[in-house]
Protein backbone atom coordinates (compact mmCIF):
# COMPACT_ATOMS: atom_id res chain seq x y z
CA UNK A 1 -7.91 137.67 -163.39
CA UNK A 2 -8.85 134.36 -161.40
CA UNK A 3 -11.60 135.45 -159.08
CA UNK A 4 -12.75 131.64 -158.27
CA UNK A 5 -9.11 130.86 -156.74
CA UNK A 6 -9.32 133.07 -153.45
CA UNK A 7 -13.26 132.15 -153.48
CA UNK A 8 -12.19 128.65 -152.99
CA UNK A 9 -9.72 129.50 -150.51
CA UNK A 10 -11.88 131.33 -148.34
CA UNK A 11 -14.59 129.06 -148.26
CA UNK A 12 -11.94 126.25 -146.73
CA UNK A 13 -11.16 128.63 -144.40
CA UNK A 14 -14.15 128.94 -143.11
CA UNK A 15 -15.09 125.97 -142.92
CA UNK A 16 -11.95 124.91 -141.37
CA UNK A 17 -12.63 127.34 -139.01
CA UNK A 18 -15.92 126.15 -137.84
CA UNK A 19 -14.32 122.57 -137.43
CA UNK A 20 -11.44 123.51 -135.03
CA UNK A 21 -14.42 125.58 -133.00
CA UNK A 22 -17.01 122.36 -132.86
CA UNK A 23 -14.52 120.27 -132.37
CA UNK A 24 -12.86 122.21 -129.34
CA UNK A 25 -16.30 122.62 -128.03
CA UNK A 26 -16.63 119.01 -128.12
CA UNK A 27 -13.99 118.78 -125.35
CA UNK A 28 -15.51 121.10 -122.78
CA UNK A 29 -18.97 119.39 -120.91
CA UNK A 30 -22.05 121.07 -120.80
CA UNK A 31 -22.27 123.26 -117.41
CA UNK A 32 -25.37 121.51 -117.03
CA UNK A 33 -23.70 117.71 -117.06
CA UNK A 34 -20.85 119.36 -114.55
CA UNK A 35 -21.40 117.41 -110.95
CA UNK A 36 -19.97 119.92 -108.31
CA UNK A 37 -18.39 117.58 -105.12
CA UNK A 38 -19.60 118.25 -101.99
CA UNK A 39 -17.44 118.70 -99.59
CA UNK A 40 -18.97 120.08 -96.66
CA UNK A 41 -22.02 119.27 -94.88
CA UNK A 42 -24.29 120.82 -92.59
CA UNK A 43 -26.85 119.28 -90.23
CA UNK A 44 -29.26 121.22 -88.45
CA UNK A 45 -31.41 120.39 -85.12
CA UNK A 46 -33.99 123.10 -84.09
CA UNK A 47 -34.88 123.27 -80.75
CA UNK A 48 -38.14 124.94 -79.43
CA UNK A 49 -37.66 126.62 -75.90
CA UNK A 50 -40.33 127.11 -73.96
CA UNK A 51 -39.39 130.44 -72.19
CA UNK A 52 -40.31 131.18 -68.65
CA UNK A 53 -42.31 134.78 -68.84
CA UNK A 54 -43.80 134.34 -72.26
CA UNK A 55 -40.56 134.37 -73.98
CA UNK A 56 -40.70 131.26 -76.23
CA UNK A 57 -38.24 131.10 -78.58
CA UNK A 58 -36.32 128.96 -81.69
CA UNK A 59 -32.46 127.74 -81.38
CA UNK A 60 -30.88 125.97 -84.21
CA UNK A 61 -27.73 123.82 -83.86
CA UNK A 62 -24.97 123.34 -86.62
CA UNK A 63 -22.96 120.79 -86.92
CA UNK A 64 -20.13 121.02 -89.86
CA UNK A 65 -18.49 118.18 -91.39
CA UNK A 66 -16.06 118.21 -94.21
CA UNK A 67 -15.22 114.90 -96.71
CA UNK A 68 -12.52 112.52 -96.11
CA UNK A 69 -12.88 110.01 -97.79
CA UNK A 70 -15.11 108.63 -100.34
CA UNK A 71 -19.17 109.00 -98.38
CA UNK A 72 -17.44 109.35 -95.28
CA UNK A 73 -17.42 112.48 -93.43
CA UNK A 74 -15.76 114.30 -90.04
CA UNK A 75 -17.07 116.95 -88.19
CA UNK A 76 -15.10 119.79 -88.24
CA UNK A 77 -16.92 122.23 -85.88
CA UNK A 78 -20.41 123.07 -83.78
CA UNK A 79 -22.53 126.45 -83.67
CA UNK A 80 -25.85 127.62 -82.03
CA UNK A 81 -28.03 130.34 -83.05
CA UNK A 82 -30.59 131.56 -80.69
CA UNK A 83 -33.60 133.28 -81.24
CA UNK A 84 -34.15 132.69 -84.96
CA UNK A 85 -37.90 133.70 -85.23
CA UNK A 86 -37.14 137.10 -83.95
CA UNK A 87 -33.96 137.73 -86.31
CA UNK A 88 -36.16 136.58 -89.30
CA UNK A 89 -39.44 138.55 -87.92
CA UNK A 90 -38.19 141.78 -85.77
CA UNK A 91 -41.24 140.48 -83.36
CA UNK A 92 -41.04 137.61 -80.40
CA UNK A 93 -42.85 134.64 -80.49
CA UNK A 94 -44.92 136.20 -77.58
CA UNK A 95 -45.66 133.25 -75.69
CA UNK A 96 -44.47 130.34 -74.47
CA UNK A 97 -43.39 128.02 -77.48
CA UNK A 98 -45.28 124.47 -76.69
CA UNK A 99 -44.18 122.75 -80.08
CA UNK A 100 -42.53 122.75 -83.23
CA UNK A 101 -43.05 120.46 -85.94
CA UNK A 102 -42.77 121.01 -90.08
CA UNK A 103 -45.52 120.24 -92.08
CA UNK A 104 -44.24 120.15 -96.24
CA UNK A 105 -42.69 123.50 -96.68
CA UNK A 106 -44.00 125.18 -93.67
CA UNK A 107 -42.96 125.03 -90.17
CA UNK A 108 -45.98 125.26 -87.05
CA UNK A 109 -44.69 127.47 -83.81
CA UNK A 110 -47.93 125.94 -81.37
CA UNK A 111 -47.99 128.68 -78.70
CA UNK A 112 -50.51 127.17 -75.71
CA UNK A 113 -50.61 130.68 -73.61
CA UNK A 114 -51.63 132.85 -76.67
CA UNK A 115 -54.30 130.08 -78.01
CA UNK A 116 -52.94 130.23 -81.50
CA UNK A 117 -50.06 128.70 -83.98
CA UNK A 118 -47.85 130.76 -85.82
CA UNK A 119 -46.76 129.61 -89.25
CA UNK A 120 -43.61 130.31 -91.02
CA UNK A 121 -41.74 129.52 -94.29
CA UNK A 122 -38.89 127.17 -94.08
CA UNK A 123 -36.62 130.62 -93.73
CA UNK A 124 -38.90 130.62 -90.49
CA UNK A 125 -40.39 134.11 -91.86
CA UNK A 126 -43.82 134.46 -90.67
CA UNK A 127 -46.73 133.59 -93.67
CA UNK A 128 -49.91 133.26 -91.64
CA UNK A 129 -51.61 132.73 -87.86
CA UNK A 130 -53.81 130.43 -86.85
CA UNK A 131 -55.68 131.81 -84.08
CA UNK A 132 -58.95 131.29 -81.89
CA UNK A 133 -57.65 128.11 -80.47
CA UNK A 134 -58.25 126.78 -77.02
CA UNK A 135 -54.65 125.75 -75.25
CA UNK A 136 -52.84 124.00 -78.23
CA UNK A 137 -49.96 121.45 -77.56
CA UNK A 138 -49.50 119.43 -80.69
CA UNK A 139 -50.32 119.50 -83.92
CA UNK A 140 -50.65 116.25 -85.81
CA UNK A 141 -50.70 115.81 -89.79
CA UNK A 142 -53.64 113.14 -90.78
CA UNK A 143 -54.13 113.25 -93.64
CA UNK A 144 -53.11 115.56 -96.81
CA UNK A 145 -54.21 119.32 -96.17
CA UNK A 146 -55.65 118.48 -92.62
CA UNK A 147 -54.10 118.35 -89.13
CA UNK A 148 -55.44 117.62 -85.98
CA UNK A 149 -54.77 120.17 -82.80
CA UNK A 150 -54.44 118.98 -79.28
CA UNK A 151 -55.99 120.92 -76.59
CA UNK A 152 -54.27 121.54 -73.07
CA UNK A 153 -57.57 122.14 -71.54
CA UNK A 154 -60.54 121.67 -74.06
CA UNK A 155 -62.40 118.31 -74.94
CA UNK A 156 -62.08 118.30 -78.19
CA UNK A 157 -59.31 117.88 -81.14
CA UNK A 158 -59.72 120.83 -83.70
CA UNK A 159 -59.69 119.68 -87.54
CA UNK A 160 -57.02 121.87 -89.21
CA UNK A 161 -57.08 122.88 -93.09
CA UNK A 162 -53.64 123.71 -93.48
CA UNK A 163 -53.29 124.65 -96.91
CA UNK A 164 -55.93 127.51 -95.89
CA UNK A 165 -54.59 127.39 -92.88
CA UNK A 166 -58.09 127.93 -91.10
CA UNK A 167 -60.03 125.83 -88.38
CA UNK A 168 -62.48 123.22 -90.16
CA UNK A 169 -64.46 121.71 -87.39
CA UNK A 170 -63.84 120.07 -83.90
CA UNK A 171 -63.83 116.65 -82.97
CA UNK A 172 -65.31 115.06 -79.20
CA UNK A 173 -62.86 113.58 -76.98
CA UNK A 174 -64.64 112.66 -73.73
CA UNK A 175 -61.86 114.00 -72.20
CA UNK A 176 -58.49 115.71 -72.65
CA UNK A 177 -56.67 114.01 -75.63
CA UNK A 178 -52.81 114.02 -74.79
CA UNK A 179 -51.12 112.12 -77.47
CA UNK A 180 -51.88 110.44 -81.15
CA UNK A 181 -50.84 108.91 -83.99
CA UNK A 182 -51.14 107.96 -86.94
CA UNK A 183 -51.78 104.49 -88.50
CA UNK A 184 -53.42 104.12 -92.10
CA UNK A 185 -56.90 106.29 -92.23
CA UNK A 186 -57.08 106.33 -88.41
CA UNK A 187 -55.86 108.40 -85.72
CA UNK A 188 -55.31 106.87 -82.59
CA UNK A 189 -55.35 108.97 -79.23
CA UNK A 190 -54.89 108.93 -75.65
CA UNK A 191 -57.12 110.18 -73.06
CA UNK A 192 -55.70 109.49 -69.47
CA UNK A 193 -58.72 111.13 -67.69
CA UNK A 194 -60.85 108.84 -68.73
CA UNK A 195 -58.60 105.66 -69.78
CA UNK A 196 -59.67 105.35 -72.74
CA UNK A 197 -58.14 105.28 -76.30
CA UNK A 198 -59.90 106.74 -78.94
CA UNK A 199 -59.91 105.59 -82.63
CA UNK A 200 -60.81 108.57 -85.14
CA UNK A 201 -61.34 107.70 -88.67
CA UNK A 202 -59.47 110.72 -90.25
CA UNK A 203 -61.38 110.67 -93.45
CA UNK A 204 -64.90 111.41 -91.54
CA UNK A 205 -63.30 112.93 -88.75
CA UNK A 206 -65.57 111.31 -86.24
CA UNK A 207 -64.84 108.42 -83.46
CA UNK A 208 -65.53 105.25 -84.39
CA UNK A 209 -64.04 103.19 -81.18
CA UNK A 210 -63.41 103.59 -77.87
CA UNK A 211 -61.36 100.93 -76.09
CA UNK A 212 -61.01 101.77 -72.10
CA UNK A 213 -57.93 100.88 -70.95
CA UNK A 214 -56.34 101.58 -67.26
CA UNK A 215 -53.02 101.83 -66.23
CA UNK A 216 -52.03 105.51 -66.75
CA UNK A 217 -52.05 106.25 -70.21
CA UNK A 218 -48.79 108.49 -70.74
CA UNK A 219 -47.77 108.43 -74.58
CA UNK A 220 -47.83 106.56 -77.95
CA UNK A 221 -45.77 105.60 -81.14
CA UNK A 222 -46.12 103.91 -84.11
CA UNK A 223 -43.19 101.32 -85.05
CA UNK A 224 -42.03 99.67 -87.93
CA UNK A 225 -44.68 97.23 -88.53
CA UNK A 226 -47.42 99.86 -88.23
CA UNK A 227 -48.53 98.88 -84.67
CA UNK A 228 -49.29 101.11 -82.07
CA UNK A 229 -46.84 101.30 -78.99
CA UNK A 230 -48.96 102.63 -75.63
CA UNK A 231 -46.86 103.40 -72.47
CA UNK A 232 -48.49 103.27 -69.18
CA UNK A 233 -47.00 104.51 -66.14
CA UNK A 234 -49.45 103.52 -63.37
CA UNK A 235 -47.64 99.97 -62.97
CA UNK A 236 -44.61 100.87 -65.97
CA UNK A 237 -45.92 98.64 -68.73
CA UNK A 238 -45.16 98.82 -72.84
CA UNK A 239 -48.24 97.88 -74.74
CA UNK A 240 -49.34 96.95 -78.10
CA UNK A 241 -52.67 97.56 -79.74
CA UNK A 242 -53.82 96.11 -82.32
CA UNK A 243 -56.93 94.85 -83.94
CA UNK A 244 -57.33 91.12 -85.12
CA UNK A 245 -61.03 90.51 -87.18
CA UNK A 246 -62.18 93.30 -86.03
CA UNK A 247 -61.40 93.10 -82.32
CA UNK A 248 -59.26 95.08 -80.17
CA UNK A 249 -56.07 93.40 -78.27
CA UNK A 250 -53.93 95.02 -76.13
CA UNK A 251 -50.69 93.06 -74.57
CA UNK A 252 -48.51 94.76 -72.22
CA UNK A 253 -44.65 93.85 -71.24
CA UNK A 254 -43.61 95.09 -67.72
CA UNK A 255 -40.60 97.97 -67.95
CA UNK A 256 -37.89 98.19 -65.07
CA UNK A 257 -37.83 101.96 -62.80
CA UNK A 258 -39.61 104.78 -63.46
CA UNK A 259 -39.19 105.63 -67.56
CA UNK A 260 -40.15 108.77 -69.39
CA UNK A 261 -40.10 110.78 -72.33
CA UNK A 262 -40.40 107.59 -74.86
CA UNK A 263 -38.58 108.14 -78.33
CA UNK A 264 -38.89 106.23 -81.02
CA UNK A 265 -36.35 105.39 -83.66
CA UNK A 266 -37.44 103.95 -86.98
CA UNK A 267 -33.45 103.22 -88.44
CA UNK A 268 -33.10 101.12 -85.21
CA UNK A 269 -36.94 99.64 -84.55
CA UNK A 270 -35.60 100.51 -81.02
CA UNK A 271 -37.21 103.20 -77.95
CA UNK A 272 -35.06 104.85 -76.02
CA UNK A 273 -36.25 107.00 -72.88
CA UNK A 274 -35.12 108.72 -69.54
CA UNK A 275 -35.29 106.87 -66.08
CA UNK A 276 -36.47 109.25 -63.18
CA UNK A 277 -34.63 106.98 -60.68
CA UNK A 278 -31.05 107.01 -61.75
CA UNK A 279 -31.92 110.44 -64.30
CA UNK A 280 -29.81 107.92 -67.42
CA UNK A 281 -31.21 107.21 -70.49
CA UNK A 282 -31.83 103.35 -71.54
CA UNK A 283 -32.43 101.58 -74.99
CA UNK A 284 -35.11 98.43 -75.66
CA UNK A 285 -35.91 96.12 -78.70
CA UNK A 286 -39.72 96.91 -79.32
CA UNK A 287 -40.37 93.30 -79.07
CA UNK A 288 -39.04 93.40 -75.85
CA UNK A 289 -39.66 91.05 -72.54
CA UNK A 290 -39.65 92.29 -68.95
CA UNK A 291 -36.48 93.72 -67.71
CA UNK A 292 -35.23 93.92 -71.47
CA UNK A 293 -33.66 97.45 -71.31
CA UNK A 294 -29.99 98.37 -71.85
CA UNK A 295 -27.99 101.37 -70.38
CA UNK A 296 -27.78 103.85 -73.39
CA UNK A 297 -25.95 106.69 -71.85
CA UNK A 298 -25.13 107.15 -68.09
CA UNK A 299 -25.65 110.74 -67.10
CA UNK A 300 -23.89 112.56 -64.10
CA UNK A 301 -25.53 115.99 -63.50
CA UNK A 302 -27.83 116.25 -60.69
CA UNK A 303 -30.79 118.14 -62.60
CA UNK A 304 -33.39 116.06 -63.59
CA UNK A 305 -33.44 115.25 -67.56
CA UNK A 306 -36.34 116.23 -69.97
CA UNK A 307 -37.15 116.29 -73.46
CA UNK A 308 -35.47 113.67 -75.04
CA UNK A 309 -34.75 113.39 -78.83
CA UNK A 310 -33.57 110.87 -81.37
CA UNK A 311 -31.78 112.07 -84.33
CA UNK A 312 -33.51 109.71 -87.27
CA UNK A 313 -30.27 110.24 -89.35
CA UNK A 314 -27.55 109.21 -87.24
CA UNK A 315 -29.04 107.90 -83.84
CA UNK A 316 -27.57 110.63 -81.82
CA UNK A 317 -29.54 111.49 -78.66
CA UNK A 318 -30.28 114.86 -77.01
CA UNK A 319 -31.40 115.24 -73.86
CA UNK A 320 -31.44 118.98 -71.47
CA UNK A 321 -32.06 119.76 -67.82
CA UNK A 322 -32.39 123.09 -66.29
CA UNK A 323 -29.20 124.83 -65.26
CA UNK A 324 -30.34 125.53 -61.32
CA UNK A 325 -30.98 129.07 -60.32
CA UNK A 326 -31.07 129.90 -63.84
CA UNK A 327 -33.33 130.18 -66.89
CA UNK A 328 -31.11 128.84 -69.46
CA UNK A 329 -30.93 125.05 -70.11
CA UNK A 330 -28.00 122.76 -70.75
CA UNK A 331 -28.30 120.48 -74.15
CA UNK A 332 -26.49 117.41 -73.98
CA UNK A 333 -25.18 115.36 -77.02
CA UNK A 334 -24.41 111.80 -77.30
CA UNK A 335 -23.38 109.71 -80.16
CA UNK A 336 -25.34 106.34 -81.49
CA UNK A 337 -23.11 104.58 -79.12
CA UNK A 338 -23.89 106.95 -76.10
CA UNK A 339 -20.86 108.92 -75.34
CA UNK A 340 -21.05 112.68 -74.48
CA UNK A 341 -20.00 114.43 -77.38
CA UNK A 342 -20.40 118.08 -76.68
CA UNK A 343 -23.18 120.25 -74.53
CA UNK A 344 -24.44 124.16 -74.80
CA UNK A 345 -26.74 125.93 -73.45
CA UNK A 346 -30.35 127.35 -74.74
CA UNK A 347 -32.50 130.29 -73.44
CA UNK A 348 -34.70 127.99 -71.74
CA UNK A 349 -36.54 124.60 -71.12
CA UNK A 350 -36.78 122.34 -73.79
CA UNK A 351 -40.18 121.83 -75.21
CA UNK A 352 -39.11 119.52 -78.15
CA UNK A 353 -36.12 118.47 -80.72
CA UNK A 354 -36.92 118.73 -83.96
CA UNK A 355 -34.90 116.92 -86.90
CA UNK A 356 -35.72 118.53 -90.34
C-alpha cells in the first residue's frame, strides 16, 4: 500500500488552504486603519444664568450640522437644554451662578452668594467644592495647578491650587480687583476704586507694580501680540499698556457712545462690544483710531443688551436682554457677518457665554 501518496496530498491541502485564508485576509484592512467619515457635527455653547432667587443654573445650546461637501458643513437643526447641573446632580446649584469657565478637564460653577465654587467633570457631575471664599466672581488660570479668585467685596485675590482644589494663600489688592489677565509670568489687574493697575508676578504671587491710572477702569484683554487692552469708561477711551526698558506706557484712543461688555476675538484680532446709546453691537481693528468702529449687528428690541459673547470658532455673536415682566431671558444669535440667525430663551440673566 502507498501511504506517502495521500500524505503528500494532504499536506498541499493544507497548505493551500492557509494561502487562500492569508491571502483573503490580505484584502480586508485592519479595523484599526478603518477611518469612519464624519458626517455630523455638533457644537455646543454653555450658558451660565444667573437666577433671580438663588436659582443659578447651566443651559447648553446645540447646534447640528450634517456634511455636504468635502470640509464644508450645513446646519441642519438647533436645541437647548436647561438646567444641566441639576439633571447630572439631583441638587441645584443653590445660588446665584456668577461664572463659568473650564479649566483642563474640569469645569468651575463660581457661585458669589454661597462664597464657594463648585467643580464638576466635563459630564458637569459634581467632583469637589471649593468653599470658605469671600464673594467670588472670576476665576482666572495663572499658571499650571494655580488660579487666581476675584472677590466681589474682599481686598484681596485668593491663590487657588486646583489640582487639590484647596485655597493656597491670598494676595493684597488695595482695593477691589475687578478684572485680569494674563500675559507671560504676570497677572495684570484692575482696581477701579483706587485707579490703579496692579502687576502680580504669578510665580511669587506677590505685587511687584502698581501703575495709577484714572479714567474709570472697566475691563481688560490680552490681544494677539501679547499686549494688554484697558477700557476706560470715564471719558470712553481704549488703552494699551505696555512696558518699554522697564517703564510703564499707557496710550489711549478715544471710542465713539457709550460701549460695554468688550469681547475679544483672537481669529479676527478684532473687539466687538454693546453701545448703551443705540443698545447695537459694533466691531473695531485693535489698532484702531478715534471714531474707528463699524456697525456689527443692528438690534431692534427695546431691552437693554448684556453679556456679550464671541464664538472663537466661527465669529458668531451672542448677546441676551431680559424678557420684561419676566425672569427668563431672550438669547440672540448672529452670524460672523451679523445677521440674526435664530433666538431662545434661558431661565434667566446671562452671567457669561462659554465656548468649550
Amino acid at each position: 500500500m502507498n501511504i506517502l501518496k495521500p500524505q503528500i496530498s494532504l499536506s498541499i491541502l493544507i497548505v493551500l488552504a492557509f494561502s487562500i485564508f492569508y491571502g483573503c485576509k490580505d484584502r480586508v484592512p485592519d479595523p484599526e486603519l478603518i477611518i469612519y467619515e464624519v458626517r455630523v457635527k455638533i457644537r455646543n455653547i454653555l450658558i451660565a444664568n444667573q437666577g433671580t432667587r438663588g436659582d443659578g443654573s447651566l443651559s447648553i445650546y446645540k447646534t447640528f450640522s450634517e456634511k455636504v461637501q468635502l470640509n464644508e458643513y450645513e446646519e441642519v437643526r438647533t436645541e437647548v437644554r436647561h438646567n444641566v447641573y441639576q439633571e447630572a446632580n439631583g441638587e441645584k446649584l443653590g445660588s446665584s451662578l456668577t461664572a463659568l469657565t473650564r479649566i483642563d478637564n474640569s469645569y468651575y460653577f463660581v457661585l458669589q452668594d454661597a462664597d464657594k465654587i463648585i467643580v464638576t467633570d466635563t459630564a458637569f457631575i459634581k467632583i469637589g467644592e471649593i468653599t470658605d471664599l469671600k464673594a467670588p466672581t472670576q476665576i482666572y488660570q495663572v499658571a499650571n495647578g494655580k488660579a487666581y479668585v476675584t472677590s466681589n467685596t474682599a481686598k484681596y485675590l485668593t491663590v487657588l491650587d486646583f489640582i487639590s482644589n484647596t485655597k493656597d494663600r491670598v494676595i493684597g489688592t488695595v482695593g477691589v480687583l475687578t478684572r485680569g489677565i494674563v500675559i507671560d509670568s504676570s497677572f495684570i489687574g484692575l482696581v477701579p476704586s483706587q485707579d490703579v493697575i496692579l502687576e502680580i508676578n504669578v510665580t511669587r504671587d506677590s505685587v511687584v507694580d502698581r501703575i495709577t491710572q484714572t479714567g474709570g477702569l472697566r475691563s481688560v484683554f490680552v490681544d494677539n501680540e501679547n499686549l494688554a487692552r484697558i477700557y476706560l469708561d470715564d471719558f470712553p477711551t481704549m488703552g494699551t499698556w505696555f512696558k518699554n526698558n522697564g517703564e510703564n506706557n499707557f496710550v489711549g484712543a478715544v471710542m465713539r457712545g457709550r460701549p460695554r461688555g468688550l469681547t475679544y476675538l483672537s481669529r479676527d484680532d478684532k473687539f466687538y462690544h454693546l453701545d448703551a446709546n443705540d443698545n447695537s453691537i459694533y466691531v473695531s481693528e485693535v489698532a484702531f483710531q478715534s471714531a474707528g468702529r463699524k456697525l456689527f449687528a443692528e438690534v431692534e428690541v427695546g431691552e437693554e443688551l448684556h453679556a456679550l459673547g464671541m464664538d472663537p470658532t466661527n465669529g458668531e455673536a451672542y448677546a441676551s436682554y431680559q424678557i420684561e415682566n419676566a425672569d427668563s431671558t431672550k438669547v440672540l444669535r448672529f452670524s460672523e457677518n451679523g445677521q440674526l440667525l435664530n433666538e431662545f430663551t434661558v431661565p434667566s440673566r446671562t452671567s457669561n457665554f462659554f465656548f468649550p
